[in-house]
C-alpha atoms as a PDB file:
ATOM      1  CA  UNK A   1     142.679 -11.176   8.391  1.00  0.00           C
ATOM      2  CA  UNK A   2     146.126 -10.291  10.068  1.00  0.00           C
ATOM      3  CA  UNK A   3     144.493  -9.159  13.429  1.00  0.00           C
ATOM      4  CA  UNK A   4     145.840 -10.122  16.375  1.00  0.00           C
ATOM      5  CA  UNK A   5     148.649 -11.783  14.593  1.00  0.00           C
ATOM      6  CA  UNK A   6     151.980 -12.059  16.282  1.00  0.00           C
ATOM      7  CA  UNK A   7     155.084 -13.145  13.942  1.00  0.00           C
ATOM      8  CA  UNK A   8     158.129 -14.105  15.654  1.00  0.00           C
ATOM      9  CA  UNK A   9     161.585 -12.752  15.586  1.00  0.00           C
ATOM     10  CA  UNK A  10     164.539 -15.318  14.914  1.00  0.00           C
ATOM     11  CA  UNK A  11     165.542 -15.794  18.693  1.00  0.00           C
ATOM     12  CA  UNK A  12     161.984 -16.138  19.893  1.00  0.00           C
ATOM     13  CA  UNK A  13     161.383 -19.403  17.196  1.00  0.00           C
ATOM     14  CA  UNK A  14     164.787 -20.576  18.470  1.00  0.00           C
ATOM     15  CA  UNK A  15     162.882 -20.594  22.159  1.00  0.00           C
ATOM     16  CA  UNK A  16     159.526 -21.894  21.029  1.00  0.00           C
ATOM     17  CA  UNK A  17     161.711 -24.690  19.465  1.00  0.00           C
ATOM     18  CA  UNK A  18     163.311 -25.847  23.089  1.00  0.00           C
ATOM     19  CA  UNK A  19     159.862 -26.174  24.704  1.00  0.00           C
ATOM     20  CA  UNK A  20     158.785 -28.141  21.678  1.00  0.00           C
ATOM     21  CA  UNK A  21     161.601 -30.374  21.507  1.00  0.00           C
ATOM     22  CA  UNK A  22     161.183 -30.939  25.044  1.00  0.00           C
ATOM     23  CA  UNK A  23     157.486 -31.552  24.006  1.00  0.00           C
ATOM     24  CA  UNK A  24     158.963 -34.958  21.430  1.00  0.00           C
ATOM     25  CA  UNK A  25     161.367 -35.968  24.596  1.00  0.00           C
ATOM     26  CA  UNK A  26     158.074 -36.259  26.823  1.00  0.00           C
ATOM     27  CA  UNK A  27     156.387 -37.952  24.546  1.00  0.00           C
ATOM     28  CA  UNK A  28     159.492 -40.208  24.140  1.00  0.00           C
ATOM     29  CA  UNK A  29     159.216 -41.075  28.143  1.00  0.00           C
ATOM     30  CA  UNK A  30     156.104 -41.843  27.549  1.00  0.00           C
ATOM     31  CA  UNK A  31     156.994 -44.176  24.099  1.00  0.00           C
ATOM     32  CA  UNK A  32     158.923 -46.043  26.964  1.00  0.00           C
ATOM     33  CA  UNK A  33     156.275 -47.297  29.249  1.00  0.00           C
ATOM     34  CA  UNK A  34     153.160 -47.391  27.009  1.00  0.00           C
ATOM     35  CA  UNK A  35     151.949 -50.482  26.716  1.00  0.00           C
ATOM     36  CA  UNK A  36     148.796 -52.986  27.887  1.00  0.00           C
ATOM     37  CA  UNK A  37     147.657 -52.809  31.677  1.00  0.00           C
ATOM     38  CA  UNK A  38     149.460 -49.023  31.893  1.00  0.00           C
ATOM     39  CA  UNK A  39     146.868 -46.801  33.412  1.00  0.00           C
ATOM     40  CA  UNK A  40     146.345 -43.328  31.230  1.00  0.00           C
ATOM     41  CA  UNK A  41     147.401 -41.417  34.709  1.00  0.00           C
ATOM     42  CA  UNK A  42     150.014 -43.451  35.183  1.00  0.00           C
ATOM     43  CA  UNK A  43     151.552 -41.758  31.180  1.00  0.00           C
ATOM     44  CA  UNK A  44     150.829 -38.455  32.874  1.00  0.00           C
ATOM     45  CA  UNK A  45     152.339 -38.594  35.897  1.00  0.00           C
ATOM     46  CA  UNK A  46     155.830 -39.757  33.746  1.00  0.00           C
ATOM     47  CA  UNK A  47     155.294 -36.152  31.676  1.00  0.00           C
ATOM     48  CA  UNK A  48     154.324 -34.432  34.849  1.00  0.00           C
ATOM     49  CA  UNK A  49     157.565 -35.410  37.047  1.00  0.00           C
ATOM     50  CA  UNK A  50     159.990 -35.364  33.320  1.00  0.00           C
ATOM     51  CA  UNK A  51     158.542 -31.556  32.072  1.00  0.00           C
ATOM     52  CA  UNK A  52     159.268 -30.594  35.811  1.00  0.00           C
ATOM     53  CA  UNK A  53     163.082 -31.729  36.025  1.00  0.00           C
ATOM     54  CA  UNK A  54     163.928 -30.449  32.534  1.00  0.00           C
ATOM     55  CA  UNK A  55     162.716 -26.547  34.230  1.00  0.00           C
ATOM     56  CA  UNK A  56     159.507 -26.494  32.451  1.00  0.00           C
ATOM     57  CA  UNK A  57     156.004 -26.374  33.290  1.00  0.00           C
ATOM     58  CA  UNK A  58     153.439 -28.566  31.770  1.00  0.00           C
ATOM     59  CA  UNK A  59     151.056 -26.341  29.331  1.00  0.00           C
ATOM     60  CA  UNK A  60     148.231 -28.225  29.929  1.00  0.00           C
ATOM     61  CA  UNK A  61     148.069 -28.306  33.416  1.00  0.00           C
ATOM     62  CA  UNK A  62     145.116 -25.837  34.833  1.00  0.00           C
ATOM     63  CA  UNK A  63     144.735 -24.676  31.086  1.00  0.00           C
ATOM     64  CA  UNK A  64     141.255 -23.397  31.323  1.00  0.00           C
ATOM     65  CA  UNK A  65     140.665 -26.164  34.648  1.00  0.00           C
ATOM     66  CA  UNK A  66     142.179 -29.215  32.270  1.00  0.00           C
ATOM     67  CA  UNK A  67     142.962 -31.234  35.317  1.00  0.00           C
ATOM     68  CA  UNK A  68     146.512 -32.953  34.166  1.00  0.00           C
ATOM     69  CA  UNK A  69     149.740 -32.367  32.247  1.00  0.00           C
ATOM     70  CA  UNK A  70     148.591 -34.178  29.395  1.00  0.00           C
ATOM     71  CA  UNK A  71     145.319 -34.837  26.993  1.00  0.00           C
ATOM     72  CA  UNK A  72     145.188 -38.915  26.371  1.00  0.00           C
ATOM     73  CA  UNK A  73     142.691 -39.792  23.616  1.00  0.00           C
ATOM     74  CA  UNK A  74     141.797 -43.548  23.759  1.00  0.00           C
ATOM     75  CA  UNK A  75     139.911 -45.040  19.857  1.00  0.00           C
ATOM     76  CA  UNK A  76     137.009 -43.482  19.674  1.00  0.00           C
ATOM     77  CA  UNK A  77     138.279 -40.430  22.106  1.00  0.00           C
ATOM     78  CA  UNK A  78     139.392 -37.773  19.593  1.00  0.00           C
ATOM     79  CA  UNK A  79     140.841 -35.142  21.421  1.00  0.00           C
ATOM     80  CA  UNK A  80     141.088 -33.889  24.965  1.00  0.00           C
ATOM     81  CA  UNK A  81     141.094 -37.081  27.113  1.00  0.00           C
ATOM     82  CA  UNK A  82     141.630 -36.890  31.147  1.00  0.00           C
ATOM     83  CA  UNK A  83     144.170 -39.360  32.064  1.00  0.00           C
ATOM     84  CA  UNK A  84     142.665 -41.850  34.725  1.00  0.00           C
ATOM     85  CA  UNK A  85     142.051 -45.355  35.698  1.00  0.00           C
ATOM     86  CA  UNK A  86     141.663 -46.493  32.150  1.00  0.00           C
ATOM     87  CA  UNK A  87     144.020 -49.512  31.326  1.00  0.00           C
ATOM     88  CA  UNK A  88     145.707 -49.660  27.935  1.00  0.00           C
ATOM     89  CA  UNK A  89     144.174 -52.671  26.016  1.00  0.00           C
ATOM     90  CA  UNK A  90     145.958 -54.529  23.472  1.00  0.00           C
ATOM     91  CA  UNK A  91     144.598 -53.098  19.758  1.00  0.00           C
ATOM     92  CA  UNK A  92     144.223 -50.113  21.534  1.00  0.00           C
ATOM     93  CA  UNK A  93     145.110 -46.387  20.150  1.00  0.00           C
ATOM     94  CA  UNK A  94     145.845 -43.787  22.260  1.00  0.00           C
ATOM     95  CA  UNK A  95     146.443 -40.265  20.965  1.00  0.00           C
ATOM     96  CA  UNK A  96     149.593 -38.205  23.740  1.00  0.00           C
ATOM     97  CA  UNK A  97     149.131 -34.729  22.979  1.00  0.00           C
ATOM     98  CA  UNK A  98     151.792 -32.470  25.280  1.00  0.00           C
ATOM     99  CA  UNK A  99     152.570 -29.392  25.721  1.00  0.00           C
ATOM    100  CA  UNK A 100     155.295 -27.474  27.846  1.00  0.00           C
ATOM    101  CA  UNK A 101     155.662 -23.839  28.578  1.00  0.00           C
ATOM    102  CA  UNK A 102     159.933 -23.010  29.423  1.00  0.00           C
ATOM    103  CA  UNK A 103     161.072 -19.349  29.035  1.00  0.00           C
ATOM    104  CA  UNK A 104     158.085 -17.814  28.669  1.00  0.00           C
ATOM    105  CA  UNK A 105     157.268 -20.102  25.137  1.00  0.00           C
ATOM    106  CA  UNK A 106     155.039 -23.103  24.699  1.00  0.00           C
ATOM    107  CA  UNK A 107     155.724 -25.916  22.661  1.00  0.00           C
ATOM    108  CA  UNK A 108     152.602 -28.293  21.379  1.00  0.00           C
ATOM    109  CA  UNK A 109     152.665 -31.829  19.882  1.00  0.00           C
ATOM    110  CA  UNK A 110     150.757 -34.619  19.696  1.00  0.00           C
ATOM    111  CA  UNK A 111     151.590 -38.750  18.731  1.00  0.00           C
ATOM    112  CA  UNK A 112     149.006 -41.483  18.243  1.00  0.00           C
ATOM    113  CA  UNK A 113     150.606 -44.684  19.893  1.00  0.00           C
ATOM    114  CA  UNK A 114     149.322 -48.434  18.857  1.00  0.00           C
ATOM    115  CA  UNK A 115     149.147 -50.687  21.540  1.00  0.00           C
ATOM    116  CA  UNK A 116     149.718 -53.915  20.669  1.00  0.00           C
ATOM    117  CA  UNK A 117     148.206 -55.873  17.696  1.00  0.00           C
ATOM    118  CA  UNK A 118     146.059 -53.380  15.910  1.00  0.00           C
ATOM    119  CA  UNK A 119     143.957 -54.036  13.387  1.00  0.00           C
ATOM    120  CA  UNK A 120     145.675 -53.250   9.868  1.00  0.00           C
ATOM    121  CA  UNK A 121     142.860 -51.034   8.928  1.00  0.00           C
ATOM    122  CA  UNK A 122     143.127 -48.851  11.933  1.00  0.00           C
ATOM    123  CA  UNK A 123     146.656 -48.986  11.688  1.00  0.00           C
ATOM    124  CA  UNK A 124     146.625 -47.798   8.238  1.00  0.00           C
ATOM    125  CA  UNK A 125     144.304 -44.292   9.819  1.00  0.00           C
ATOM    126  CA  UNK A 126     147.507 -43.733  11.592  1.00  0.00           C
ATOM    127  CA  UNK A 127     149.511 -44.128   8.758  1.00  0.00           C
ATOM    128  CA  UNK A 128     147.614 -41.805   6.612  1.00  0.00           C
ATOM    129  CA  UNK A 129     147.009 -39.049   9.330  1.00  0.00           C
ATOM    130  CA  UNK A 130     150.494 -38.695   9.845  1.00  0.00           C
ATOM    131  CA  UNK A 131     151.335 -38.819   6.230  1.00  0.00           C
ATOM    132  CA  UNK A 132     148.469 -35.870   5.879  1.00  0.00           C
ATOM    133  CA  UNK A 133     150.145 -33.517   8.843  1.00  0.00           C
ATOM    134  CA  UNK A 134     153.562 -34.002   6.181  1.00  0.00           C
ATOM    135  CA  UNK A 135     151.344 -32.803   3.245  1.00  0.00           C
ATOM    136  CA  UNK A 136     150.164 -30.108   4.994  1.00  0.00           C
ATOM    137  CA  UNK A 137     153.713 -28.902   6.797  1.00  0.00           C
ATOM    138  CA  UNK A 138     154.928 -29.411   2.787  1.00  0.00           C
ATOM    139  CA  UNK A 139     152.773 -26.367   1.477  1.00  0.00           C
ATOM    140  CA  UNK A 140     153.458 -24.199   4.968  1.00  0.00           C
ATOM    141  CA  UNK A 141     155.652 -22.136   3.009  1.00  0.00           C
ATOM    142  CA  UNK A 142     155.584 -18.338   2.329  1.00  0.00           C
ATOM    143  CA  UNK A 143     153.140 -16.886   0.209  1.00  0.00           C
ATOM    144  CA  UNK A 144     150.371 -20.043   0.247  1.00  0.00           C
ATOM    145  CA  UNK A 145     147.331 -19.840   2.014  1.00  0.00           C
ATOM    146  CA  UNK A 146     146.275 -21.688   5.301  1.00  0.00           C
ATOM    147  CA  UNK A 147     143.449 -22.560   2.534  1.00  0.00           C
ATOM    148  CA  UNK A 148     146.389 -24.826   1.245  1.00  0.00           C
ATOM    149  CA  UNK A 149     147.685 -26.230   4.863  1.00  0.00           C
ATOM    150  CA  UNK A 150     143.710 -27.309   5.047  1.00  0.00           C
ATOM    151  CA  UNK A 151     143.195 -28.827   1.958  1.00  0.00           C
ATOM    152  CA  UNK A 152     146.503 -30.564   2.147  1.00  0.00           C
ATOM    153  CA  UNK A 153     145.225 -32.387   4.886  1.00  0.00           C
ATOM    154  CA  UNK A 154     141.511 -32.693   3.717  1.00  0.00           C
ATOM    155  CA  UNK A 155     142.349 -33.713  -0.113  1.00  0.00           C
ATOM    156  CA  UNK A 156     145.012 -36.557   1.416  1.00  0.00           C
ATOM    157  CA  UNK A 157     142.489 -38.060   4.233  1.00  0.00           C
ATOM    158  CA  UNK A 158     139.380 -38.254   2.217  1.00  0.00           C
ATOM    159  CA  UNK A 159     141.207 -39.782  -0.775  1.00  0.00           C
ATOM    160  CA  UNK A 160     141.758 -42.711   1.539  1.00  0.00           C
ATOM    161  CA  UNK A 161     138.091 -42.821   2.721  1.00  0.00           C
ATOM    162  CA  UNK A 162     138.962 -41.420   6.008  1.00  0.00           C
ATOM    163  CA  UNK A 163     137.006 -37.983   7.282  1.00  0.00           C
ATOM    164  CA  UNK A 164     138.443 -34.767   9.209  1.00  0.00           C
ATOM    165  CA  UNK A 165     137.094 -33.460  12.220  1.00  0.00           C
ATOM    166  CA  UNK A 166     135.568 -29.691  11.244  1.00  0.00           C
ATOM    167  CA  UNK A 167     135.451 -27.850  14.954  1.00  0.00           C
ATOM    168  CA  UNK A 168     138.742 -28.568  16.281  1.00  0.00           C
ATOM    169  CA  UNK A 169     141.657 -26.702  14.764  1.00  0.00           C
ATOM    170  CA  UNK A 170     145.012 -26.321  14.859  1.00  0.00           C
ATOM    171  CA  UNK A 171     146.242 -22.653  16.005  1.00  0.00           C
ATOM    172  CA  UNK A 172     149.296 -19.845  16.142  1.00  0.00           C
ATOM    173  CA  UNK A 173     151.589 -20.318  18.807  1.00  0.00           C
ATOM    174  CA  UNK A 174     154.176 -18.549  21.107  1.00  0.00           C
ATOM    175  CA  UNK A 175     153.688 -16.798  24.188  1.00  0.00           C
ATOM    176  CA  UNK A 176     150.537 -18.224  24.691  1.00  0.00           C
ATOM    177  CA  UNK A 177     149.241 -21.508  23.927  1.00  0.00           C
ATOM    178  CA  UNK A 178     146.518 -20.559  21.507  1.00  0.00           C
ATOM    179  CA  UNK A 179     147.139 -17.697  19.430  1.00  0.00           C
ATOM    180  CA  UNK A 180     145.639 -16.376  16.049  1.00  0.00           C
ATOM    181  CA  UNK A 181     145.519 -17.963  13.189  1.00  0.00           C
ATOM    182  CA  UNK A 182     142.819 -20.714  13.525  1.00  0.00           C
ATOM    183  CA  UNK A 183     144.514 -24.170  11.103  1.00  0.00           C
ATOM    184  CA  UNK A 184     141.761 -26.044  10.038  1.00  0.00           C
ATOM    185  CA  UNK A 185     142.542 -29.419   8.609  1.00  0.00           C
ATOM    186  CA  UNK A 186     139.732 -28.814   5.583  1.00  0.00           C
ATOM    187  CA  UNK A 187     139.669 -25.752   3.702  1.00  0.00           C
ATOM    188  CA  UNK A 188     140.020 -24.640  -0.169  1.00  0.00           C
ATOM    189  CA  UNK A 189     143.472 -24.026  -2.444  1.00  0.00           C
ATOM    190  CA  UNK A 190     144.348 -20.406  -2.461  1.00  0.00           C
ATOM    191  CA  UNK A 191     142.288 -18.948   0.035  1.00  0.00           C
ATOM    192  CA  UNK A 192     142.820 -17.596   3.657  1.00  0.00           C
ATOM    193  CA  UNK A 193     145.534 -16.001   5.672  1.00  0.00           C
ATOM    194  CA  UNK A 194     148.802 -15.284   3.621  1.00  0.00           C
ATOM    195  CA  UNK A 195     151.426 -16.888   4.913  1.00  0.00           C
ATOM    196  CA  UNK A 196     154.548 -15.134   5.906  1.00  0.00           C
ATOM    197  CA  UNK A 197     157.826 -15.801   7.737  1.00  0.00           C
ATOM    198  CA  UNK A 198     157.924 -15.107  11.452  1.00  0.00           C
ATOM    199  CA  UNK A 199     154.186 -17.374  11.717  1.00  0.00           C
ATOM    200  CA  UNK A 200     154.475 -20.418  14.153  1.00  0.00           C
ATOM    201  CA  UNK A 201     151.458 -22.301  13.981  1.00  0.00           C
ATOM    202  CA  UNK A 202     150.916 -25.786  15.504  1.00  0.00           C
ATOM    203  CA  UNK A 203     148.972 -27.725  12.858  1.00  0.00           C
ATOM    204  CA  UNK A 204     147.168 -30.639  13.842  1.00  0.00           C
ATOM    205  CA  UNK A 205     144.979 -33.223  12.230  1.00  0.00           C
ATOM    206  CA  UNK A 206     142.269 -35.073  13.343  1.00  0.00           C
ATOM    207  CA  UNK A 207     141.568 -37.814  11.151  1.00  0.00           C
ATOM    208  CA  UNK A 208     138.358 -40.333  11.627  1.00  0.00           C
ATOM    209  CA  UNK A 209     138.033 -43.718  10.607  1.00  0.00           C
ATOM    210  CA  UNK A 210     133.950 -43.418  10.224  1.00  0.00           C
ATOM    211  CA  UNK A 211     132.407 -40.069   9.684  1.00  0.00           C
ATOM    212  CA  UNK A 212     133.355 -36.596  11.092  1.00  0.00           C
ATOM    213  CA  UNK A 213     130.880 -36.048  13.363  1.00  0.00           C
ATOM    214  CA  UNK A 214     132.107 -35.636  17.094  1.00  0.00           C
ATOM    215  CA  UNK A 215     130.454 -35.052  20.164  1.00  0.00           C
ATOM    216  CA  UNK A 216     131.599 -34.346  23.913  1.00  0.00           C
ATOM    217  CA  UNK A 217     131.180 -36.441  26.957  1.00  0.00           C
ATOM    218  CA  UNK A 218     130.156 -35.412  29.899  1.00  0.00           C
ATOM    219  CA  UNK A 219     133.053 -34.750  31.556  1.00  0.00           C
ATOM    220  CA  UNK A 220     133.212 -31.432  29.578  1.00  0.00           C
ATOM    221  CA  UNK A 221     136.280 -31.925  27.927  1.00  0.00           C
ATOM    222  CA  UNK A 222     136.603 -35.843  26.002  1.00  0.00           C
ATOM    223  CA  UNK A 223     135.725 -35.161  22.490  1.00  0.00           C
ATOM    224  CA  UNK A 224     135.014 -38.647  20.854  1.00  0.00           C
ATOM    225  CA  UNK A 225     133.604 -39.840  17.124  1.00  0.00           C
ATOM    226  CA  UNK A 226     129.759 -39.324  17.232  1.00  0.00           C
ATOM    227  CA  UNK A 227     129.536 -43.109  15.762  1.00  0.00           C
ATOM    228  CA  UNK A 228     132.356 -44.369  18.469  1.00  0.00           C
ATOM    229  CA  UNK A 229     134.417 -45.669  15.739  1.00  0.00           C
ATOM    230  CA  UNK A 230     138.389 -44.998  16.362  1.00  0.00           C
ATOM    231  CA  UNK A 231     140.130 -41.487  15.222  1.00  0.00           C
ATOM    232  CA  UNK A 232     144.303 -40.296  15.337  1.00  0.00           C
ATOM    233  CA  UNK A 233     145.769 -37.323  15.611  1.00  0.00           C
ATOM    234  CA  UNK A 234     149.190 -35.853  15.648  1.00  0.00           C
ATOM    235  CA  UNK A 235     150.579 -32.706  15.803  1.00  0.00           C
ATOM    236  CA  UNK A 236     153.899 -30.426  15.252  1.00  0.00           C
ATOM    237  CA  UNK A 237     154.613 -27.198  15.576  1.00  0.00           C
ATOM    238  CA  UNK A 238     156.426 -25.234  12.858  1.00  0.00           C
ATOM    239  CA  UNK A 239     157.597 -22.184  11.995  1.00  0.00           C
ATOM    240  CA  UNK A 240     156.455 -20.361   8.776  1.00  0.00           C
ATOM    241  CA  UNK A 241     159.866 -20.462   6.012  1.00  0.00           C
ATOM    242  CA  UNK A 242     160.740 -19.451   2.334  1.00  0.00           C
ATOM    243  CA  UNK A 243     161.146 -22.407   0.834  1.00  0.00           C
ATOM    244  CA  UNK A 244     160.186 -25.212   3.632  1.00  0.00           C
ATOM    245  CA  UNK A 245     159.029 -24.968   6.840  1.00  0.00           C
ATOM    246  CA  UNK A 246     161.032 -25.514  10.055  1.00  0.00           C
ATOM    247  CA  UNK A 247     159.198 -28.327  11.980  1.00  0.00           C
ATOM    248  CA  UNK A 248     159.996 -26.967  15.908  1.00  0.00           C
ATOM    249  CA  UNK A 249     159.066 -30.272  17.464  1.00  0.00           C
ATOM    250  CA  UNK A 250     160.175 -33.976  16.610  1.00  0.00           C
ATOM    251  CA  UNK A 251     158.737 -37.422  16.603  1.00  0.00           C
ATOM    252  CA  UNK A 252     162.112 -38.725  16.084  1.00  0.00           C
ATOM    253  CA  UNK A 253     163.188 -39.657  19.783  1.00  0.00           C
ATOM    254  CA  UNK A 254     159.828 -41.534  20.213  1.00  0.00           C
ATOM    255  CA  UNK A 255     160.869 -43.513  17.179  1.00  0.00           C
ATOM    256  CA  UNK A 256     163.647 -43.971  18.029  1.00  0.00           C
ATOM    257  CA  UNK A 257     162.028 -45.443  21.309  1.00  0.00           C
ATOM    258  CA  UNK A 258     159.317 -47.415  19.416  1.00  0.00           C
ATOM    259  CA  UNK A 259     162.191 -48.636  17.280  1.00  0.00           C
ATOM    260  CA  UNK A 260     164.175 -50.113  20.123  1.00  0.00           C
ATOM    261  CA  UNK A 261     161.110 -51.674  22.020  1.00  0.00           C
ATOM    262  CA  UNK A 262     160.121 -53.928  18.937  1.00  0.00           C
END
């Protein structure tokens, strides 16, 4: 199970924590502007030019041909949306998943903005993912399972009717953007990977209002709900600890933005 693991010393978590607190002040730049009539490119442009004077490089960019610095997600878009022409829409919700690379690290994280006046039952998915990524960093502790990160997630989601996305996953993280483990948000108690200080994982749900079927579009990278009904996601990364785990990256200074704006 441990192959091709890679735990991290001390000093190398404090480094994979500055790229993903740089990660939260991105997203924060982008808390900012977001609103109706902004165009998705115009969001990524605003990461591109911000990631580039703080003396990082956006993760995303030419990851695998991923043509921008970040992956906008629209409703029904789950995962892995090209910035582009699209304007924002009031009752619109738009998943801003960043990452960086700075000193050789990456940091990864991902926010699901409302635009708007959302509906209170699509509002409410957003509540509930989120609240599901906290159950699962709660149990990211040494000596559970990634069995227990997955059902965290799983158990809290489908108890509010809501349904988790099988064949994306969140993943290890360091030196490379995607590193062993695999994080599925499903899974079973007790089973799995042992965890064990030194992991940094970046754990991730994605959480559908209708049922967990996805498909892609044809641009070969938008993943979206098979029955185009909306779907959040957020993401932190976190490091493995003894009694609680260190959460690398923030939300805070978008709050703190969203906070402001109201």
């Amino acid at each position: 199970m441990s192959k091709g693991l890679y735990y991290k010393t001390k000093e190398e978590i404090e480094l994979i924590r500055e790229s993903s607190l740089l990660v939260g002040k991105t997203l924060a730049e982008v808390a900012k502007v977001i609103k109706p009539g902004v165009t998705t490119l115009s969001l990524d442009k605003i990461a591109y030019e911000f990631i580039n004077d703080n003396n990082a490089i956006p993760a995303f960019l030419n990851y695998s041909g991923f043509p921008n610095s970040l992956c906008i997600s629209v409703n029904s878009h789950v995962v892995h949306g090209i910035p582009g022409k699209y304007e924002l829409k009031d009752g619109d919700i738009v998943s801003v998943d960043c990452g960086v690379v700075k000193n050789k690290f990456f940091g990864d994280s991902a926010y699901t903005f409302a635009i708007g006046e959302v509906k209170p039952e699509i509002l409410n998915l957003l509540k509930v993912t989120k609240e599901s990524l906290y159950k699962a960093i709660e149990v990211a502790v040494v000596g559970k399972r990634l069995g227990d990160i997955g059902d965290a997630v799983q158990s809290y989601s489908e108890s509010h009717g809501y349904s988790v996305v099988r064949e994306l996953v969140g993943h290890g993280i360091g030196q490379n953007l995607h590193e062993a483990p695999e994080v599925p948000n499903y899974g079973k108690k007790g089973t799995g990977l042992k965890l064990q200080e030194g992991l940094v994982i970046a754990i991730e749900p994605m959480i559908n209002l209708g049922k967990k079927a996805i498909t892609q579009e044809n641009d070969g990278w938008t993943i979206r709900t098979a029955d185009n009904l909306p779907s959040a996601h957020f993401e932190h990364t976190i490091a493995i600890g003894k009694d609680k785990a260190d959460i690398l990256s923030s939300f805070e200074y978008i709050e703190e933005v969203l906070k402001g704006r109201k």
